[in-house]
C-alpha atoms as a PDB file:
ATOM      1  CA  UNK A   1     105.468 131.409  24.491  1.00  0.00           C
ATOM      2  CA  UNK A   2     108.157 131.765  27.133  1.00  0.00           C
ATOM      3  CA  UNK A   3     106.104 134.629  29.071  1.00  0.00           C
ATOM      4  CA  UNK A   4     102.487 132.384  29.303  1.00  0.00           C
ATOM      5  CA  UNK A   5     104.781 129.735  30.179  1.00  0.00           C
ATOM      6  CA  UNK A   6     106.733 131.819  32.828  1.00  0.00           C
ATOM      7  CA  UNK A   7     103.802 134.218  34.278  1.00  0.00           C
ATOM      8  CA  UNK A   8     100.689 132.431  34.096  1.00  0.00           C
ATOM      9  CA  UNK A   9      98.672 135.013  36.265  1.00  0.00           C
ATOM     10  CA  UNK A  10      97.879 136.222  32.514  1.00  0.00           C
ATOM     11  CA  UNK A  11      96.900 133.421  29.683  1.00  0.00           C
ATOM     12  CA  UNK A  12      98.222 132.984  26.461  1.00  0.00           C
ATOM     13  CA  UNK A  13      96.249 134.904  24.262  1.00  0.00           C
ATOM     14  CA  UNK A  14      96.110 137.944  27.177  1.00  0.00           C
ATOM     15  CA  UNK A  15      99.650 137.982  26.542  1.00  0.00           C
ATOM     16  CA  UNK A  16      99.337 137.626  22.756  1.00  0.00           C
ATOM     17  CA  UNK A  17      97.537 140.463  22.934  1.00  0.00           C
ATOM     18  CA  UNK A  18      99.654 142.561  25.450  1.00  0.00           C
ATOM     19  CA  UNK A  19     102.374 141.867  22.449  1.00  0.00           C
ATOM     20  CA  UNK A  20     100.278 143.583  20.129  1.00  0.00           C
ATOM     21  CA  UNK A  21      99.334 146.489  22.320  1.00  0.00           C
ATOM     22  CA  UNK A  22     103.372 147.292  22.491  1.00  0.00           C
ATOM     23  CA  UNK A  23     103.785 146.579  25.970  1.00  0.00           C
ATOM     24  CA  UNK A  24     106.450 144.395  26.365  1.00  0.00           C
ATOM     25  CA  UNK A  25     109.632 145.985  25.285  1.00  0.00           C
ATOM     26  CA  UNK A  26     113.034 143.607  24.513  1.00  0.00           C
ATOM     27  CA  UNK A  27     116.026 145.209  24.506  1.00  0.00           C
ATOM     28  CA  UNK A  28     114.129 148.594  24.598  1.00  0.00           C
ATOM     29  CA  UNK A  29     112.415 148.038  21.419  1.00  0.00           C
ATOM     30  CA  UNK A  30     108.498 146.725  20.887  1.00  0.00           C
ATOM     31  CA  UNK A  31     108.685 142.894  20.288  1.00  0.00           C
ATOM     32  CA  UNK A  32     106.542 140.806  18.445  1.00  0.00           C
ATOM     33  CA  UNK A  33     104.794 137.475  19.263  1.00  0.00           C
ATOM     34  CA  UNK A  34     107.162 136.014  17.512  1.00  0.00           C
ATOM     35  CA  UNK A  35     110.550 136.960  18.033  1.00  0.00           C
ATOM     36  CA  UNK A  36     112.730 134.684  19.618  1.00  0.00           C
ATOM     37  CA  UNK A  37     114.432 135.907  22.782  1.00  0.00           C
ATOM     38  CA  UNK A  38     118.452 135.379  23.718  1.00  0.00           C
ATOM     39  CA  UNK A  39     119.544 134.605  26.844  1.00  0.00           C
ATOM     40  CA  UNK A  40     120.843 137.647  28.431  1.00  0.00           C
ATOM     41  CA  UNK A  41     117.910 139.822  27.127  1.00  0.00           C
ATOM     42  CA  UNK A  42     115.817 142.145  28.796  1.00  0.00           C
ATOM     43  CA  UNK A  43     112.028 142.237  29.246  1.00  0.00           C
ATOM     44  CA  UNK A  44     110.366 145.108  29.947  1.00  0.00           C
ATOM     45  CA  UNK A  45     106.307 145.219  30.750  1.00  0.00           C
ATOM     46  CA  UNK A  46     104.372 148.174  30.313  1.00  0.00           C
ATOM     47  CA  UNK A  47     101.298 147.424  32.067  1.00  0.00           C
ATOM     48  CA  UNK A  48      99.210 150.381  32.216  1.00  0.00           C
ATOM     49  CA  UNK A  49      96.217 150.133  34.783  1.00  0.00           C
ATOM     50  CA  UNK A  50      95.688 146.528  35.798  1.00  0.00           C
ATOM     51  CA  UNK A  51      92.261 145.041  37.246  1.00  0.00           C
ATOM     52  CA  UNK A  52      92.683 143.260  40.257  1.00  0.00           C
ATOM     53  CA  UNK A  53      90.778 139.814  40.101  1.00  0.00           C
ATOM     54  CA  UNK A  54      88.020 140.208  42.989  1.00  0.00           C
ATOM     55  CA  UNK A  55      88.861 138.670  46.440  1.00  0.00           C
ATOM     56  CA  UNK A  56      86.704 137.734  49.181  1.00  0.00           C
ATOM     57  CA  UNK A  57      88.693 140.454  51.956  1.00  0.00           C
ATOM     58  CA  UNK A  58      86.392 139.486  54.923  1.00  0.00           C
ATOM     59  CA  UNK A  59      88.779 138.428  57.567  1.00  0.00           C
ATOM     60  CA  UNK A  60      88.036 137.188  61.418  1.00  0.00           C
ATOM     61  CA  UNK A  61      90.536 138.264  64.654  1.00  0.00           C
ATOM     62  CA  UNK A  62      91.180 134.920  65.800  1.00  0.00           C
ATOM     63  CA  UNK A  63      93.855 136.119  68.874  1.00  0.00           C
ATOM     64  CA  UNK A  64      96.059 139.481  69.843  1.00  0.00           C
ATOM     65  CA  UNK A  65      98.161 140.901  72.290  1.00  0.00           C
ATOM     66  CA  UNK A  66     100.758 143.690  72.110  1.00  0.00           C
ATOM     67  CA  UNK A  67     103.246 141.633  70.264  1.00  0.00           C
ATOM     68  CA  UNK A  68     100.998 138.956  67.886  1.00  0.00           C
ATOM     69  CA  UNK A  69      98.015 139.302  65.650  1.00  0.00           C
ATOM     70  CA  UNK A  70      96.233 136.074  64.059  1.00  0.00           C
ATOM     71  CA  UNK A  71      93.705 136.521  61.995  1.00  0.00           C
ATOM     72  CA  UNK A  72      91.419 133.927  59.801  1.00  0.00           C
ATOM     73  CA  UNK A  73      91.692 134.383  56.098  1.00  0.00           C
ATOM     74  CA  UNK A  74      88.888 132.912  53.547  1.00  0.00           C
ATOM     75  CA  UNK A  75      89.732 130.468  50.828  1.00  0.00           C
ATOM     76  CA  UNK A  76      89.567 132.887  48.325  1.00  0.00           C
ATOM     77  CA  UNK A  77      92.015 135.528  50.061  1.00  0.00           C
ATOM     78  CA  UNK A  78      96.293 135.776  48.657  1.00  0.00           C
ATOM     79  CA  UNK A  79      98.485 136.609  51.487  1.00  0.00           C
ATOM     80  CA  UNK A  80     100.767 139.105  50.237  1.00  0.00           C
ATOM     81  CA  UNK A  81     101.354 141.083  46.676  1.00  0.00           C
ATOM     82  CA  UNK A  82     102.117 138.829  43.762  1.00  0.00           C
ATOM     83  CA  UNK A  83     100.682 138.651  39.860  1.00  0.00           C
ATOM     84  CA  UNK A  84      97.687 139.947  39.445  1.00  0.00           C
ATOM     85  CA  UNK A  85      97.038 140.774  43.220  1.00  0.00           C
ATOM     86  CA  UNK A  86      98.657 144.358  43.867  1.00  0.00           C
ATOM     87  CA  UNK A  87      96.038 145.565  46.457  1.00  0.00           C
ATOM     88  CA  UNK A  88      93.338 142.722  46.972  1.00  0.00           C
ATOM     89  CA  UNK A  89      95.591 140.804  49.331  1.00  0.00           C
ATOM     90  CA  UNK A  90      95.420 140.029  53.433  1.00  0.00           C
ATOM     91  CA  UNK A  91      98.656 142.213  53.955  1.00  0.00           C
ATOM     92  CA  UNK A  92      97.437 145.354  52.285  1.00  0.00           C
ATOM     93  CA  UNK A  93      94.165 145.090  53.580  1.00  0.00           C
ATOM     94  CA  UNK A  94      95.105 144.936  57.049  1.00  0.00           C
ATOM     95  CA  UNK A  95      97.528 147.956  56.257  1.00  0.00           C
ATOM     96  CA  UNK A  96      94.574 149.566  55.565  1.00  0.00           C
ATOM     97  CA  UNK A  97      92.392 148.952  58.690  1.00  0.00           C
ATOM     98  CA  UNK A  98      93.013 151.939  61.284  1.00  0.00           C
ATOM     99  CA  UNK A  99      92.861 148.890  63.855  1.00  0.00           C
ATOM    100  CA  UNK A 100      96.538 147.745  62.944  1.00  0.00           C
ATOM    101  CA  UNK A 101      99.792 149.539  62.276  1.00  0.00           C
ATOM    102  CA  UNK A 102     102.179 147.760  59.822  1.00  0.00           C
ATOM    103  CA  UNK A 103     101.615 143.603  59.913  1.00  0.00           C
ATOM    104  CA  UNK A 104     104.953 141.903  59.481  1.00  0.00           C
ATOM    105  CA  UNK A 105     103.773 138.655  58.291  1.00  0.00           C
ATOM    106  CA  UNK A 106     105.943 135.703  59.983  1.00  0.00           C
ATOM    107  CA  UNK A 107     104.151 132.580  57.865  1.00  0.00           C
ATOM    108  CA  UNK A 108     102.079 132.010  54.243  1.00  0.00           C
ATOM    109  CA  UNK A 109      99.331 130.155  53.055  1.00  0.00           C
ATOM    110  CA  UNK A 110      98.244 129.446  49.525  1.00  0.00           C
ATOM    111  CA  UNK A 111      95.300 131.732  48.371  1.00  0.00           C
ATOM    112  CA  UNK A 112      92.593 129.036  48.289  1.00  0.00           C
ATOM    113  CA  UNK A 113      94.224 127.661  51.965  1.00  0.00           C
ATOM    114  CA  UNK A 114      91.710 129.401  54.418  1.00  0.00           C
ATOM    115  CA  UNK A 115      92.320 129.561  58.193  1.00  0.00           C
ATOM    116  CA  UNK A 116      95.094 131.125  60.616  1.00  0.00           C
ATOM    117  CA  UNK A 117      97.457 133.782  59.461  1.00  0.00           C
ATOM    118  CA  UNK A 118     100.265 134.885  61.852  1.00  0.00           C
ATOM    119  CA  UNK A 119     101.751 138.762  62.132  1.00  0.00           C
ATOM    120  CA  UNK A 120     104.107 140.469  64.150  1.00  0.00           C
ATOM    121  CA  UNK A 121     103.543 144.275  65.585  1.00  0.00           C
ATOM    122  CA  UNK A 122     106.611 144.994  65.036  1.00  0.00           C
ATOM    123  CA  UNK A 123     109.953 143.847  63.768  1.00  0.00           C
ATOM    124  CA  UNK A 124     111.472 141.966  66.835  1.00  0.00           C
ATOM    125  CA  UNK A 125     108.448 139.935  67.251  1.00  0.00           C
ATOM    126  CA  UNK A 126     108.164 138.807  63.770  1.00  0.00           C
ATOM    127  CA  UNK A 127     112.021 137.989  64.079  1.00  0.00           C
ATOM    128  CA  UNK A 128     111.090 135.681  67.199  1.00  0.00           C
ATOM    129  CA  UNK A 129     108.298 133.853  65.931  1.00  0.00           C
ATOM    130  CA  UNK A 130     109.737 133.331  62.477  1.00  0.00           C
ATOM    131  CA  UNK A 131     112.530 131.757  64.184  1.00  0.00           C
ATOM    132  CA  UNK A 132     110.413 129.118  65.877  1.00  0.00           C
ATOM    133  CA  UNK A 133     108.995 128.036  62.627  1.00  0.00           C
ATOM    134  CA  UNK A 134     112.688 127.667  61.367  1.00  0.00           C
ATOM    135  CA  UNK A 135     113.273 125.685  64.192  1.00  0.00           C
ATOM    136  CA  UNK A 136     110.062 123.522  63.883  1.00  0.00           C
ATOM    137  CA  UNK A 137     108.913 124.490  67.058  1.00  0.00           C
ATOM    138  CA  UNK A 138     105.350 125.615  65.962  1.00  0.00           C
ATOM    139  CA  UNK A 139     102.834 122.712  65.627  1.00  0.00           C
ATOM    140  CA  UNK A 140     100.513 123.422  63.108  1.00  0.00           C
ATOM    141  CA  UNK A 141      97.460 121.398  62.210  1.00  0.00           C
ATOM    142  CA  UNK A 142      95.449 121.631  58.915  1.00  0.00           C
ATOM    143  CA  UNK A 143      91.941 119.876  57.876  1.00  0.00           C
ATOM    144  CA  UNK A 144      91.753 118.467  54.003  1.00  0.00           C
ATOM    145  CA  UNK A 145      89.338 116.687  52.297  1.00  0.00           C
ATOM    146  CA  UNK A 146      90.171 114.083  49.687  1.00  0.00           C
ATOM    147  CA  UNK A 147      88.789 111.891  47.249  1.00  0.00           C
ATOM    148  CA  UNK A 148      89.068 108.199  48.179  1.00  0.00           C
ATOM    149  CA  UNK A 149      89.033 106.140  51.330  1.00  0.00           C
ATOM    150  CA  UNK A 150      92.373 107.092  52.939  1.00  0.00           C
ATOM    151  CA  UNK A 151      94.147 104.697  55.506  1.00  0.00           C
ATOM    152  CA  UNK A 152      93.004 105.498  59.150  1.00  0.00           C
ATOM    153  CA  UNK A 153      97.133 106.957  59.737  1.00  0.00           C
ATOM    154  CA  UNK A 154      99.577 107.916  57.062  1.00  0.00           C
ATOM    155  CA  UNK A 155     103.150 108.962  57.750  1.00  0.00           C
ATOM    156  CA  UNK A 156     104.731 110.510  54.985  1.00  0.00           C
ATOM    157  CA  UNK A 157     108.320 110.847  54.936  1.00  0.00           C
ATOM    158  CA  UNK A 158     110.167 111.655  52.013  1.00  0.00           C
ATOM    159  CA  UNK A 159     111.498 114.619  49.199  1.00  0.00           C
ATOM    160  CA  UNK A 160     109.403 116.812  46.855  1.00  0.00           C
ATOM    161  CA  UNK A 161     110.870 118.007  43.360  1.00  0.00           C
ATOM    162  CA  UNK A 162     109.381 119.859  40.678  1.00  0.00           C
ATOM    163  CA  UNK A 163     107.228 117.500  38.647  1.00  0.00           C
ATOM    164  CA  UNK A 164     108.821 116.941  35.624  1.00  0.00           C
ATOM    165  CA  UNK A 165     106.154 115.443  33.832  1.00  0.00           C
ATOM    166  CA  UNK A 166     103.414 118.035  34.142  1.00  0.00           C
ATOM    167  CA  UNK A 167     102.173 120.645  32.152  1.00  0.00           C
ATOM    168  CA  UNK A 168     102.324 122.873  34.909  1.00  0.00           C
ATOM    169  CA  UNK A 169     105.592 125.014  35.587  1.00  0.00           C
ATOM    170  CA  UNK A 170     104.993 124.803  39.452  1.00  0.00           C
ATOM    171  CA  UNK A 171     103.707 121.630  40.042  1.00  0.00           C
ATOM    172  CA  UNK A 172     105.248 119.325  42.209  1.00  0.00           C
ATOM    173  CA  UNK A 173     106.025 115.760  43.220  1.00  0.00           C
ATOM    174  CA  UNK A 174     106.540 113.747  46.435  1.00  0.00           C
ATOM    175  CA  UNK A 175     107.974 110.845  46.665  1.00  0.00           C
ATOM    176  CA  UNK A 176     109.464 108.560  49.380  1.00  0.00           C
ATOM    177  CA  UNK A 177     112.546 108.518  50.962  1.00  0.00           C
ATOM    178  CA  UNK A 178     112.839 104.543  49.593  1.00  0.00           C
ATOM    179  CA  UNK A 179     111.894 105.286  45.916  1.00  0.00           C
ATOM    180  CA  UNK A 180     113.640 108.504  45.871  1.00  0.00           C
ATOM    181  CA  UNK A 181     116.521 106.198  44.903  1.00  0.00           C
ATOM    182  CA  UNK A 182     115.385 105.508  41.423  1.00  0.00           C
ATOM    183  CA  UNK A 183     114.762 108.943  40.434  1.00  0.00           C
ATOM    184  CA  UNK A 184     117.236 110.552  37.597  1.00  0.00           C
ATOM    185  CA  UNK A 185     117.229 113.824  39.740  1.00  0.00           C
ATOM    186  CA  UNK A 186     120.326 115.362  41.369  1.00  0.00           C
ATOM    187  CA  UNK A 187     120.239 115.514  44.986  1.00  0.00           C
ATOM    188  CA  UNK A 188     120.138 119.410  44.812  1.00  0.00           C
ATOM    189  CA  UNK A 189     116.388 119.019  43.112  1.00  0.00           C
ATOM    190  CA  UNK A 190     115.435 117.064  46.215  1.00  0.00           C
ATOM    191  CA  UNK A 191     113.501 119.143  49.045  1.00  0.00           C
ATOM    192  CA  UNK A 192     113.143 116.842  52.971  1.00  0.00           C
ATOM    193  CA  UNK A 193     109.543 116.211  53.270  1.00  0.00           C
ATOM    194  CA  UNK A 194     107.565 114.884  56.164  1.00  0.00           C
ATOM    195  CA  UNK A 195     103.675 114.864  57.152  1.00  0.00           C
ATOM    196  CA  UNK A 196     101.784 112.654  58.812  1.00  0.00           C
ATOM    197  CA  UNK A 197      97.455 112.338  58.365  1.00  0.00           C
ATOM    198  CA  UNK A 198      95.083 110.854  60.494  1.00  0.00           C
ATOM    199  CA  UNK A 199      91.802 110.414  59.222  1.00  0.00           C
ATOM    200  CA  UNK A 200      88.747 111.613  60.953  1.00  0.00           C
ATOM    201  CA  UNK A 201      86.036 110.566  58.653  1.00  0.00           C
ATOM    202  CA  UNK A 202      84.112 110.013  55.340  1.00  0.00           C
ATOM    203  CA  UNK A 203      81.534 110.980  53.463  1.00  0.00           C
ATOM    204  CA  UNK A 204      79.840 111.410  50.021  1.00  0.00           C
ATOM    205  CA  UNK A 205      79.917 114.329  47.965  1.00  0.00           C
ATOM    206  CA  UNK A 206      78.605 114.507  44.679  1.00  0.00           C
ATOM    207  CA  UNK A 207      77.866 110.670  44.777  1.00  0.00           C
ATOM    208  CA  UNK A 208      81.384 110.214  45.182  1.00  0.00           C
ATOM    209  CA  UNK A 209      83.479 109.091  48.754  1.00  0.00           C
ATOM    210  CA  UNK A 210      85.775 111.296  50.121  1.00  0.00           C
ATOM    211  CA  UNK A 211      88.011 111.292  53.594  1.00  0.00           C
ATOM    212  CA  UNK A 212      88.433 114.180  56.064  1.00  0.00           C
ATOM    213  CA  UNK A 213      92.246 114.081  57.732  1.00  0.00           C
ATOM    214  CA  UNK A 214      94.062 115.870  60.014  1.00  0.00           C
ATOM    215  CA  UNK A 215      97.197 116.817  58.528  1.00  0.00           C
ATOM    216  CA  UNK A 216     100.555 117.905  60.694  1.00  0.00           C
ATOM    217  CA  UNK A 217     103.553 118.995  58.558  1.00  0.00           C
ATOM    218  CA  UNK A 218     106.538 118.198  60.532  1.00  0.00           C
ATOM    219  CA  UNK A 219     108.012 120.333  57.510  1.00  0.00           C
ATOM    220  CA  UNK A 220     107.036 123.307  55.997  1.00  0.00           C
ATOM    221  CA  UNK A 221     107.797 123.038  52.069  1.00  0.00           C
ATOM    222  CA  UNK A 222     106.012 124.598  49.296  1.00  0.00           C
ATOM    223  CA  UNK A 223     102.078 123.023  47.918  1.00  0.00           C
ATOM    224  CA  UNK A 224     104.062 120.411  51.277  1.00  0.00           C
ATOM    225  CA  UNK A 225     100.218 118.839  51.849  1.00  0.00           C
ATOM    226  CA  UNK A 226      98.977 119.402  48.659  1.00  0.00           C
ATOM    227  CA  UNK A 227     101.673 117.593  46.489  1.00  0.00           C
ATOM    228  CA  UNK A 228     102.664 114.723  49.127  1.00  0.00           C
ATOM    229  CA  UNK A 229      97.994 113.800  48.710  1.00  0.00           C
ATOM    230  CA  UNK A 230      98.411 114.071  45.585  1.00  0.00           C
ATOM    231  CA  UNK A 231     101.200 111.678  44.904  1.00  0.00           C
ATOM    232  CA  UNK A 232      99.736 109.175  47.110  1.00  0.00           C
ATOM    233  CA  UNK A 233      96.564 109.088  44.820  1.00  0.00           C
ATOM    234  CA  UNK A 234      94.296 111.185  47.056  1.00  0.00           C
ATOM    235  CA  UNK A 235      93.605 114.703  45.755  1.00  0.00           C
ATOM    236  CA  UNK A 236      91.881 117.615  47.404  1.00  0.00           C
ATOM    237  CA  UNK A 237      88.612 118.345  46.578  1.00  0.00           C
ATOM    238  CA  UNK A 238      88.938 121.482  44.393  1.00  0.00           C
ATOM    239  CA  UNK A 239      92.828 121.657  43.716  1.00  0.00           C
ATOM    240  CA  UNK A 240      92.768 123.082  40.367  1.00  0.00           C
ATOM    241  CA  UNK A 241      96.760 121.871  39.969  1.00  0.00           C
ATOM    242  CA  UNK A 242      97.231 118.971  42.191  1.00  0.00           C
ATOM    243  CA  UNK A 243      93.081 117.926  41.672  1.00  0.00           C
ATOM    244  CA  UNK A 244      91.953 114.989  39.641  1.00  0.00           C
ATOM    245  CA  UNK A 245      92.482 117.050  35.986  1.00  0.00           C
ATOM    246  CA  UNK A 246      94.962 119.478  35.614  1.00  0.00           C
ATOM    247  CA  UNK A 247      93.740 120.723  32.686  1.00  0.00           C
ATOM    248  CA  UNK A 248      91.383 122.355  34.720  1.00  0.00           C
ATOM    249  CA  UNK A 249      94.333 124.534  35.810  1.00  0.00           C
ATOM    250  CA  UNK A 250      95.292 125.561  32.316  1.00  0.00           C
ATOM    251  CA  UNK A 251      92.135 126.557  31.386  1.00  0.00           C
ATOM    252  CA  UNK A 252      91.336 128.474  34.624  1.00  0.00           C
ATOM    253  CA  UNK A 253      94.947 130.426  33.806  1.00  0.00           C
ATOM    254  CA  UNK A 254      94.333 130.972  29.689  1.00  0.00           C
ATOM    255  CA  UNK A 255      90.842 132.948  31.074  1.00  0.00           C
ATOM    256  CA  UNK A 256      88.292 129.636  29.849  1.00  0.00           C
ATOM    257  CA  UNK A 257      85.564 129.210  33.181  1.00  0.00           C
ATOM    258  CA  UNK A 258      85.569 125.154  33.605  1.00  0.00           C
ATOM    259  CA  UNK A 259      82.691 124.541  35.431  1.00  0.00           C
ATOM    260  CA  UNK A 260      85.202 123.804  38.792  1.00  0.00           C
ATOM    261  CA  UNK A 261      81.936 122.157  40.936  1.00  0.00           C
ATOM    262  CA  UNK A 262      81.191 119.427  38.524  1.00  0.00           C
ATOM    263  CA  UNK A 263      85.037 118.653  37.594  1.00  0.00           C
ATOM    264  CA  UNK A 264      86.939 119.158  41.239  1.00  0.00           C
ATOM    265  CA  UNK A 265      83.703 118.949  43.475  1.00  0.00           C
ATOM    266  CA  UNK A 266      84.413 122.538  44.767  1.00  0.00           C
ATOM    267  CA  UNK A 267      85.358 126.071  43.944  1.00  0.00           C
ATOM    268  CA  UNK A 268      88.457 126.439  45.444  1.00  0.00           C
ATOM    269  CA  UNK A 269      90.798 123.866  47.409  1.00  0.00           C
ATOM    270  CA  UNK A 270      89.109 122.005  50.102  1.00  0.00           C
ATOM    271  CA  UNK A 271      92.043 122.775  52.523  1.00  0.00           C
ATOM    272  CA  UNK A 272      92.213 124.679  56.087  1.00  0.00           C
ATOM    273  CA  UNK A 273      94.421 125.824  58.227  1.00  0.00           C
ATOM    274  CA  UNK A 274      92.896 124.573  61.921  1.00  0.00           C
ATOM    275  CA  UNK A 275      95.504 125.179  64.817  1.00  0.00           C
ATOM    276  CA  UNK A 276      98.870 126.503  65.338  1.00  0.00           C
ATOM    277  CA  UNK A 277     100.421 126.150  68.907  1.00  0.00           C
ATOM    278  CA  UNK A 278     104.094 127.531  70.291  1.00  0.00           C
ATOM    279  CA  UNK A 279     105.236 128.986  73.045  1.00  0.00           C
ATOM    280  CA  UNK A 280     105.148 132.613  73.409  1.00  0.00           C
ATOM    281  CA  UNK A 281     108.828 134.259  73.026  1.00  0.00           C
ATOM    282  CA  UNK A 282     107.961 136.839  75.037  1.00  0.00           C
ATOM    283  CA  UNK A 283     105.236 135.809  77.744  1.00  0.00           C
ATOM    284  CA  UNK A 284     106.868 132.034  77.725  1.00  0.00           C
ATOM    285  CA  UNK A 285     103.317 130.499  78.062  1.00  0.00           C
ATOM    286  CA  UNK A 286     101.958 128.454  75.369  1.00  0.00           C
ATOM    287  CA  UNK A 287      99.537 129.530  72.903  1.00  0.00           C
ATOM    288  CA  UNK A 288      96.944 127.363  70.597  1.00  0.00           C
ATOM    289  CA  UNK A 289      94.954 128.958  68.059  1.00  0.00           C
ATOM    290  CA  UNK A 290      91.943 127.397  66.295  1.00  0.00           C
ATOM    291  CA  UNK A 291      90.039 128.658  63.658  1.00  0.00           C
ATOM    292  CA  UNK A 292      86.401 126.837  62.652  1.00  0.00           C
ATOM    293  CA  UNK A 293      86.139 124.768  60.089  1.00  0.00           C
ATOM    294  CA  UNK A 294      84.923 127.594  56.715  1.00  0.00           C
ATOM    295  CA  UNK A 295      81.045 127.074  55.632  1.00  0.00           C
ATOM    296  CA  UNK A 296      81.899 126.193  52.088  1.00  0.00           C
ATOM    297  CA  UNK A 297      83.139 122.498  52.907  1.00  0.00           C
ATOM    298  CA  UNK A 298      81.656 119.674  52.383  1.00  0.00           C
ATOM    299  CA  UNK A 299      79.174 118.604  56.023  1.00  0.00           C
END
């Protein structure tokens, strides 16, 4: 079904049953489940009241001053407005706190990422800071957990491309810059990927070893950390698409509750977002923030 398949905040048989309800409109008519769309068509959704999915909205102050605001999101926290989250997002909420005026945010994380968030106060310093991260002049630092014994240092230079042999629409793929060679993709498909780990530990969870790394994108590409662990054979604890079973992922999305702890070894992604460091554009000194590792991974 081309709209389970192209919005999966909703599962298949939510959507089924949206059909039913008359609330997706083709062409300005009521479709049915199965009519089979033409390219060129229109889609209209008639949504009625939604209910937001419950977020955890605590967030932490981690640094301000008259031109920057950081603040530390949880792991179960989406950055701005998309699918099912209208409201129950780290944007809107902070609209909402008489502390701040409008946040312009200048960087994303994945809902299940936890740690530092940056905003501007106002347009011009958004405009500054976002340029540093175009510019890769913002270190950032992130802590993961993965199953496996990693290597003690990892650099990880390469492309990611959709993955074209997953289930999932968004999934994707790293490989390196050597075997990139073989792959029947065009160039175009190809995004410049580069991370390097260092690993800081072990442990056992759940009977099972896993490593703790330091991660520092050099880049800053979409599921970047995620996808390039994952291709290397070392997913994060708790990644319901890059994680050791993907199907978890379509279950979680068709509205089944796989029991996530048992499967992925955590509820949500085992990944944080530990440090970022630049120089102030407007104070020229330079700034590191750290945010503490969340209570909900592994000791």
């Amino acid at each position: 079904m081309f709209l389970a398949n192209r919005f999966t905040y909703q599962s298949r048989s939510v959507w089924r049953k949206t059909l039913e309800e008359g609330k997706i409109l083709v062409q300005g008519k009521i479709a049915k489940a199965s009519y089979l769309l033409k390219e060129g068509e229109e889609i209209l959704y008639l949504p009625g009241e939604i209910e937001e999915p419950e977020v955890k909205k605590e967030f932490r102050v981690l640094y301000e001053d008259d031109r920057f605001l950081a603040v530390e999101k949880s792991g179960d926290l989406p950055v701005h407005g998309a699918g099912r989250y209208r409201k129950n997002n780290l944007v809107d909420i902070l609209e909402a706190d008489p502390r701040f005026q409008r946040p312009y945010l200048i960087h994303r994380l994945d809902r299940e990422t936890s740690g530092v968030v940056l905003f501007g106060k106002d347009p011009e310093a958004a405009f500054r800071l976002s340029d540093l991260f175009a510019k890769r002049k913002v270190r950032k630092t992130y802590i993961a957990y993965v199953w496996g014994s990693f290597p003690k240092k990892k650099k990880a230079i390469g492309f990611l491309f959709t993955d074209p042999s997953s289930q999932i629409r968004k999934k994707r793929a790293f490989v390196s810059s050597e075997e990139s060679k073989d792959l029947q993709i065009s160039p175009e498909e190809l995004e410049s990927s580069e991370t390097s780990f260092l690993k800081l530990g072990e442990g056992i969870h759940q009977g099972k070893l896993f490593s703790k790394l330091l991660c520092l994108p050099k880049t800053g590409r979409l599921h970047q950390i995620r996808a390039t662990l994952f291709s290397l054979g070392f997913p994060l604890l708790g990644d319901k698409i890059y994680g050791k079973d993907e199907n978890v992922f379509i279950e979680f999305i068709q509205g089944e509750a796989p029991d996530l702890l048992s499967r992925l070894g955590m509820s949500r992604q085992a990944l944080h977002s530990r440090s970022v460091a630049f120089v102030h554009p407007f104070q020229k000194k330079r700034i590191r923030i750290l945010c503490p590792l969340p209570e909900d991974f592994p000791k």
